[in-house]
N, C-alpha and C. Protein backbone atom coordinates (compact mmCIF):
# COMPACT_ATOMS: atom_id res chain seq x y z
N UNK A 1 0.82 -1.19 0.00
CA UNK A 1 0.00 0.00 0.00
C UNK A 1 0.86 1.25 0.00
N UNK A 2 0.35 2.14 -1.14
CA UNK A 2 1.03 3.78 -0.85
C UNK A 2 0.37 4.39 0.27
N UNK A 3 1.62 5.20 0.72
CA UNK A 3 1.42 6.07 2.69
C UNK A 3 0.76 7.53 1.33
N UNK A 4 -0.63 7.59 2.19
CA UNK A 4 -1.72 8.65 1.69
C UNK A 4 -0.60 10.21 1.94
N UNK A 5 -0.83 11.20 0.78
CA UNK A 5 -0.23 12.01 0.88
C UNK A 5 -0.97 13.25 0.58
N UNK A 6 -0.68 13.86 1.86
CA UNK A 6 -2.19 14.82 1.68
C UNK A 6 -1.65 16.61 1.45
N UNK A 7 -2.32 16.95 0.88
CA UNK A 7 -1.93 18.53 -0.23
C UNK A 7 -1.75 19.49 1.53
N UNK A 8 -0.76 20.19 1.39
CA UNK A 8 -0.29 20.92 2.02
C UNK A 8 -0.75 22.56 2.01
N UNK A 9 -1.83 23.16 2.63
CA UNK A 9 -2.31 24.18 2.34
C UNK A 9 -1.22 25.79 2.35
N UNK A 10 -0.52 26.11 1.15
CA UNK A 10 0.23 27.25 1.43
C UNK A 10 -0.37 28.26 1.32
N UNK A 11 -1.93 28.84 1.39
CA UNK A 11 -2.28 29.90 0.96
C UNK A 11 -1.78 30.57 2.30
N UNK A 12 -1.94 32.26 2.42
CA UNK A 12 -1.91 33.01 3.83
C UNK A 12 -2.66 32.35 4.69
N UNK A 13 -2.23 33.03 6.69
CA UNK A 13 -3.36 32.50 7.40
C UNK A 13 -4.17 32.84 7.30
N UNK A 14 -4.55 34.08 6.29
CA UNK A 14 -5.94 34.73 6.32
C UNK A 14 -7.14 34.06 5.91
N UNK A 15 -6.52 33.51 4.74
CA UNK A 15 -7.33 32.67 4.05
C UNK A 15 -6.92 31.11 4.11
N UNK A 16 -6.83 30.72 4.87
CA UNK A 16 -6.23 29.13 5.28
C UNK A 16 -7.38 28.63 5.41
N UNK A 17 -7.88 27.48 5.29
CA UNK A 17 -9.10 26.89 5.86
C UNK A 17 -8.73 26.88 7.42
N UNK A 18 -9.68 27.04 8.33
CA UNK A 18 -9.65 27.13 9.36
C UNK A 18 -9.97 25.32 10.04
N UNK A 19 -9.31 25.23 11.03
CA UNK A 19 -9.65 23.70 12.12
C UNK A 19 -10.99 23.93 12.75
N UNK A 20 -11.76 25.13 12.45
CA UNK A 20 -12.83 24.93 13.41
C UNK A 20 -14.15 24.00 12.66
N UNK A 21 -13.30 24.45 10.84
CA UNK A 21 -14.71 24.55 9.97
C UNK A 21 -13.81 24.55 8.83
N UNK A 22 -14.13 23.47 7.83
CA UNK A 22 -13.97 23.58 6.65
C UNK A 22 -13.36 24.65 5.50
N UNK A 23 -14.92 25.09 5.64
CA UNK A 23 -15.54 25.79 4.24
C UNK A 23 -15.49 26.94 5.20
N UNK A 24 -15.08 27.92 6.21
CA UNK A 24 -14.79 28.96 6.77
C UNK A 24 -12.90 29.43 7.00
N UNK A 25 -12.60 30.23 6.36
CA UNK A 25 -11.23 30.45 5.89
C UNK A 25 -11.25 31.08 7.97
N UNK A 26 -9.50 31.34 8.40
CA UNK A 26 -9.59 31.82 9.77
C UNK A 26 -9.94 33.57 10.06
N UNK A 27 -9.89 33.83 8.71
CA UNK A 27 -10.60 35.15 7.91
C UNK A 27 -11.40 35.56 9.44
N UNK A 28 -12.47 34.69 8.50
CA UNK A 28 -14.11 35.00 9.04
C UNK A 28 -14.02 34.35 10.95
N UNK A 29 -13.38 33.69 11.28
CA UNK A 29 -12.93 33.45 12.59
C UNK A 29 -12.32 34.43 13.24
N UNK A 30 -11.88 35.26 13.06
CA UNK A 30 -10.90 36.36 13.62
C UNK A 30 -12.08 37.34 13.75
N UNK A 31 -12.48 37.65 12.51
CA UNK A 31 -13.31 38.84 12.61
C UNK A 31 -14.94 38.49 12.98
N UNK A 32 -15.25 37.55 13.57
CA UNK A 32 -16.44 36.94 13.93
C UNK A 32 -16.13 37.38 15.42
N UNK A 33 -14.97 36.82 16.12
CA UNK A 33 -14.47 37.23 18.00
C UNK A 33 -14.78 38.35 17.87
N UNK A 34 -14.23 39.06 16.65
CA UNK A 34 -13.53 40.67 17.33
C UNK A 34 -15.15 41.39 17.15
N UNK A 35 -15.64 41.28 16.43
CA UNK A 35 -17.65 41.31 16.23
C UNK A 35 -18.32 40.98 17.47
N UNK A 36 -17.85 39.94 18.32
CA UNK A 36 -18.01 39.25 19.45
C UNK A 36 -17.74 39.94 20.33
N UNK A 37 -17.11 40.16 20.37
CA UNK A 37 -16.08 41.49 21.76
C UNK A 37 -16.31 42.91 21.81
N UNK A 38 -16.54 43.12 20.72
CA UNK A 38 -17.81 44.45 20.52
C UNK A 38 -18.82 44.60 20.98
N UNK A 39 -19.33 43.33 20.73
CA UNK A 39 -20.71 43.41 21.21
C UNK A 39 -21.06 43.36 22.58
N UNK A 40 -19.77 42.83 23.56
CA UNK A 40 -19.50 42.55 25.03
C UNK A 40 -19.30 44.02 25.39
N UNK A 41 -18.66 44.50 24.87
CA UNK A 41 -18.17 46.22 24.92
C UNK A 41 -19.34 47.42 25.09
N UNK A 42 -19.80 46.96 23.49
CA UNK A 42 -21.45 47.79 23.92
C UNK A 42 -21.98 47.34 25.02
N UNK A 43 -22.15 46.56 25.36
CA UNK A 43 -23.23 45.61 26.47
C UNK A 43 -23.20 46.51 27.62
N UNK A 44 -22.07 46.22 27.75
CA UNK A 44 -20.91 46.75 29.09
C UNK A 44 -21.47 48.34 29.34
N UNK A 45 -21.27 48.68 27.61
CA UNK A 45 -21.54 50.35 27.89
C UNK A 45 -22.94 51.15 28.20
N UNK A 46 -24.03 49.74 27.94
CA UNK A 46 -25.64 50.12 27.85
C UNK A 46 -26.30 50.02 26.85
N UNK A 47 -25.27 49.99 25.66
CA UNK A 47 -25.82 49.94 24.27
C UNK A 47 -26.42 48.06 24.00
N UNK A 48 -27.70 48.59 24.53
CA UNK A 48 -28.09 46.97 24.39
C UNK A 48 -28.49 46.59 22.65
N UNK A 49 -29.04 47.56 21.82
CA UNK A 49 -29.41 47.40 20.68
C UNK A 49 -28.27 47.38 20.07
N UNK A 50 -27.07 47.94 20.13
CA UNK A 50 -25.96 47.89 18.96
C UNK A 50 -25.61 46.63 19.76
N UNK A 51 -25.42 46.08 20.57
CA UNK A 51 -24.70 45.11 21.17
C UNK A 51 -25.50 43.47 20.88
N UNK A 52 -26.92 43.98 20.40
CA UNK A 52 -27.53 42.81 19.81
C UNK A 52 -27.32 42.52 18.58
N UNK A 53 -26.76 43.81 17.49
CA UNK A 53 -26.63 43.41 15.84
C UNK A 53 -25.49 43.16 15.75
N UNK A 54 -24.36 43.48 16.91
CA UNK A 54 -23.12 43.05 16.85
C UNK A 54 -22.42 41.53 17.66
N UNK A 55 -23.36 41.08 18.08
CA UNK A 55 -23.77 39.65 18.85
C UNK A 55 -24.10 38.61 17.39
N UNK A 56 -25.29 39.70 17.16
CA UNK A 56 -25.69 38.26 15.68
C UNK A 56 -24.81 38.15 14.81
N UNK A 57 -24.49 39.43 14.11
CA UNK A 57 -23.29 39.56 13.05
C UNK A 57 -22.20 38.36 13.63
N UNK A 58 -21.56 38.94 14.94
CA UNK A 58 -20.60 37.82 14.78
C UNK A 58 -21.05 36.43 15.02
N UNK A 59 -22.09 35.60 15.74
CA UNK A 59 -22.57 34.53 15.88
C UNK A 59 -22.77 34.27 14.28
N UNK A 60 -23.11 34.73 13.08
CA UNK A 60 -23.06 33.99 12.05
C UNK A 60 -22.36 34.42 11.06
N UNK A 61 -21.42 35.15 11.55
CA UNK A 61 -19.80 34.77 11.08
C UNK A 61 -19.22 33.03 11.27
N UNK A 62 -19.78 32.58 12.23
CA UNK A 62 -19.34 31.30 12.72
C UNK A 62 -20.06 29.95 11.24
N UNK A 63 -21.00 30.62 10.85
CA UNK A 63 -22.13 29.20 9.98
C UNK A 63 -21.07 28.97 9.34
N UNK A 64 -21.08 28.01 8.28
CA UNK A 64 -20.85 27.16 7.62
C UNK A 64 -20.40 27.50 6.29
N UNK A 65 -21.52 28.45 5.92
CA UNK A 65 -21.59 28.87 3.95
C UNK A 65 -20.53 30.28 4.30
N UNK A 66 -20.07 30.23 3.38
CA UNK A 66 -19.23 31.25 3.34
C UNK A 66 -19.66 32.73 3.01
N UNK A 67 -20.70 32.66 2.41
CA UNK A 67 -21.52 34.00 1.87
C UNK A 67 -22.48 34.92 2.85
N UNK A 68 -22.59 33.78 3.63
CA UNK A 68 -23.88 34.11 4.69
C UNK A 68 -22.26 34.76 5.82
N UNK A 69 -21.50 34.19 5.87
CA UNK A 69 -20.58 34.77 6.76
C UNK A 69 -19.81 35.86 6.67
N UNK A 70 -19.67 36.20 5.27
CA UNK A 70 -19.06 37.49 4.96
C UNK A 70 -20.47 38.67 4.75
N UNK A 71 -21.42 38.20 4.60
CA UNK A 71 -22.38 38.97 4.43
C UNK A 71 -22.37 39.81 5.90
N UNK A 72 -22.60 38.65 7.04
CA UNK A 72 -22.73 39.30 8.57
C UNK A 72 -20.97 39.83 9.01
N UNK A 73 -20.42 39.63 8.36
CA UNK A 73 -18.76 40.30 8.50
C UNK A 73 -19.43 41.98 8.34
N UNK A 74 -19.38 41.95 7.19
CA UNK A 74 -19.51 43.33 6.61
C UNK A 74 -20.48 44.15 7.27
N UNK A 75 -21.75 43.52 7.65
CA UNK A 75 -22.64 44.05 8.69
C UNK A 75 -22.61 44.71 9.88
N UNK A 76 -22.19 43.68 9.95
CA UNK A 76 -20.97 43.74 12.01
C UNK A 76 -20.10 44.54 11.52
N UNK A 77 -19.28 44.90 10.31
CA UNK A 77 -18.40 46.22 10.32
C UNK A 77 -19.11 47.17 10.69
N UNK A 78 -20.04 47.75 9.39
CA UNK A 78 -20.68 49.00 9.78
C UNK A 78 -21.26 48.91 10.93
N UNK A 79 -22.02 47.95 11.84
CA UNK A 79 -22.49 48.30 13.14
C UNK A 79 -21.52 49.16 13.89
N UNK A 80 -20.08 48.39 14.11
CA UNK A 80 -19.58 48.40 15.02
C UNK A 80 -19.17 50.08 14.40
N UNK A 81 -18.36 50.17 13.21
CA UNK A 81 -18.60 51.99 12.72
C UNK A 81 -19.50 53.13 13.37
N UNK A 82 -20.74 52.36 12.91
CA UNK A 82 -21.91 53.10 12.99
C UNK A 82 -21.77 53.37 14.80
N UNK A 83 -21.50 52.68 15.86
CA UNK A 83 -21.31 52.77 17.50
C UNK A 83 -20.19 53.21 17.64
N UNK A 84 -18.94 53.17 16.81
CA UNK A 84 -18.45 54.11 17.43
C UNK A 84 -17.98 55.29 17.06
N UNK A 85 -18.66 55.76 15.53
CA UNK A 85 -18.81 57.14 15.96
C UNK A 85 -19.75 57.82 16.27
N UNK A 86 -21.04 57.25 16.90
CA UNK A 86 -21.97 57.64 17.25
C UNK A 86 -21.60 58.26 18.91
N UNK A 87 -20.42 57.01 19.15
CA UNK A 87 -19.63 57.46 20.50
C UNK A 87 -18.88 58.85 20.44
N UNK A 88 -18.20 58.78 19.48
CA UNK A 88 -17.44 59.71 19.30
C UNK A 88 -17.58 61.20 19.00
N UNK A 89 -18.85 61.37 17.91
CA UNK A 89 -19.94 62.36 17.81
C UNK A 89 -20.84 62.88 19.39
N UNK A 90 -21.00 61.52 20.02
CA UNK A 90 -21.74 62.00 21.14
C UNK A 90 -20.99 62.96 21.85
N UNK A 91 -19.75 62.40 22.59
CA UNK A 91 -18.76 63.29 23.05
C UNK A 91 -18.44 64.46 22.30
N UNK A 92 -18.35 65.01 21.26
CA UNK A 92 -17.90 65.58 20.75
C UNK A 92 -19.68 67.12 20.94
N UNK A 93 -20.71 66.59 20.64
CA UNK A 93 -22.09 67.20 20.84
C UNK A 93 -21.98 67.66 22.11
N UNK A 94 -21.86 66.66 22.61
CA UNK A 94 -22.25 66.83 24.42
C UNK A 94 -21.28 68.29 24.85
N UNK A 95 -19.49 68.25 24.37
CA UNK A 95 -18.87 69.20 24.54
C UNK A 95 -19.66 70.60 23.90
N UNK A 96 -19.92 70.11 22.97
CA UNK A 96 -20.30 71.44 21.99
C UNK A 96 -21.61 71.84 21.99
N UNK A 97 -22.46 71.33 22.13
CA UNK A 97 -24.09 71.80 22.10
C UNK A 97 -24.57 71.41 23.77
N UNK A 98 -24.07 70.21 24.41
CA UNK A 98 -24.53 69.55 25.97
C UNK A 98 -25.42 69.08 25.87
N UNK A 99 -25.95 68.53 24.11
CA UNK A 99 -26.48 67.02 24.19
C UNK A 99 -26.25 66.08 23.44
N UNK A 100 -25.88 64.85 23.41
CA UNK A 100 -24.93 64.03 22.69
C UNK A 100 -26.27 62.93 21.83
N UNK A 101 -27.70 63.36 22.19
CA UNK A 101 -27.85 63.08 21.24
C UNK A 101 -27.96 62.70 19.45
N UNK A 102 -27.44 63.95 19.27
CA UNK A 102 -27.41 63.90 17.80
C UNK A 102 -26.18 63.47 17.63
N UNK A 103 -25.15 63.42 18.12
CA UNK A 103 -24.62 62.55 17.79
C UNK A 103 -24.50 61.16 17.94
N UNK A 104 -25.80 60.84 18.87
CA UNK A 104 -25.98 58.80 18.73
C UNK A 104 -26.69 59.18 17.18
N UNK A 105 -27.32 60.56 16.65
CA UNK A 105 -28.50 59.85 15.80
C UNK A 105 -27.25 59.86 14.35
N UNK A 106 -26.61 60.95 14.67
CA UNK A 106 -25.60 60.61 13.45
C UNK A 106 -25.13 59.37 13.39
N UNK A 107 -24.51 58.98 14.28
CA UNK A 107 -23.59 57.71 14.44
C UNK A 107 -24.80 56.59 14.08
N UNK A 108 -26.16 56.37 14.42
CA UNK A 108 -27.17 56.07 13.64
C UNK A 108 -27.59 55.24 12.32
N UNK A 109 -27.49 57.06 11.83
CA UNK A 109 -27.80 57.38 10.21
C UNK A 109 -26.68 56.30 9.57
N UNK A 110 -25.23 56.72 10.05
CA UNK A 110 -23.80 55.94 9.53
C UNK A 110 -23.91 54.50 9.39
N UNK A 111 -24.40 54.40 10.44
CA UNK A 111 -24.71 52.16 10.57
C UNK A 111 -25.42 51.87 9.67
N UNK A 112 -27.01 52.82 9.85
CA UNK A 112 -28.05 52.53 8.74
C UNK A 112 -27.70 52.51 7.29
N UNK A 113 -27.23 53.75 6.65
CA UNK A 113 -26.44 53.66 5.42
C UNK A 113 -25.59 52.88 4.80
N UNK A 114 -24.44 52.42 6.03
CA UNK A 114 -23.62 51.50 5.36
C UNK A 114 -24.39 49.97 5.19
N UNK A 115 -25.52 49.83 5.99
CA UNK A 115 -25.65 48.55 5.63
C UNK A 115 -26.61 48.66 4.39
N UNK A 116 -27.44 49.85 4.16
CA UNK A 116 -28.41 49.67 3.28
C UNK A 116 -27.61 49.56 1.84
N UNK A 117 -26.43 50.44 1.45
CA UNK A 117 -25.14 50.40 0.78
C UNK A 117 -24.91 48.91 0.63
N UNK A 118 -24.74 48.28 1.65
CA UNK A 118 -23.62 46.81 1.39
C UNK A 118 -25.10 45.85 1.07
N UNK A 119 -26.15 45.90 1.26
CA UNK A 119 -27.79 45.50 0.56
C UNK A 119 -27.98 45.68 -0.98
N UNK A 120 -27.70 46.83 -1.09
CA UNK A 120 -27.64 47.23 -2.23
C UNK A 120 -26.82 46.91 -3.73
């Protein structure tokens, strides 16, 4: 009998198939945690609604199909965008006007757009 000789994956680690999952490169594993840890972050901060689209985004970063996972990649980007410069705007309002609302609604508008954009 020939000793089985099995193909040696040289692509980057970016795109390596990952040990967790197949058909999920460590790509979508990296940036699924860090989606994950965001969403612990908002939590932390009160932001229970950004901390729920940034919970799902990365929970199905984790599936299987690769499309459905980069789809919620890109999602979970702009969320996490969209929170923090809504953070950043806030502070910035709050100094300048002493109410930081408009800048959650900017920071908002930013999440909303980019995803209707990456829909589109």
């Amino acid at each position: 009998m020939r000793p089985r000789v099995t193909k040696v994956d040289d692509r980057h680690f970016w795109y390596r198939r990952s040990f967790f999952g197949e058909n999920i490169s460590n790509g979508n594993w990296i940036i699924a945690m860090v989606l994950l840890l965001s969403g612990g972050g908002a939590l932390q901060q009160g932001w229970i609604v950004t901390s729920i689209g940034l919970g799902i985004a990365g929970a199905l970063g984790f599936v299987w199909n690769e499309a459905v996972a980069k789809t919620a990649t890109i999602v979970g980007i702009w969320l996490a965008a969209g929170a923090g410069s809504a953070w950043v705007l806030g502070l910035a309002c709050d100094a300048m006007f002493g109410t930081a609302a408009i800048g959650h609604a900017i920071g908002l508008v930013i999440a909303i757009a980019g995803v209707v954009m990456t829909i589109d």
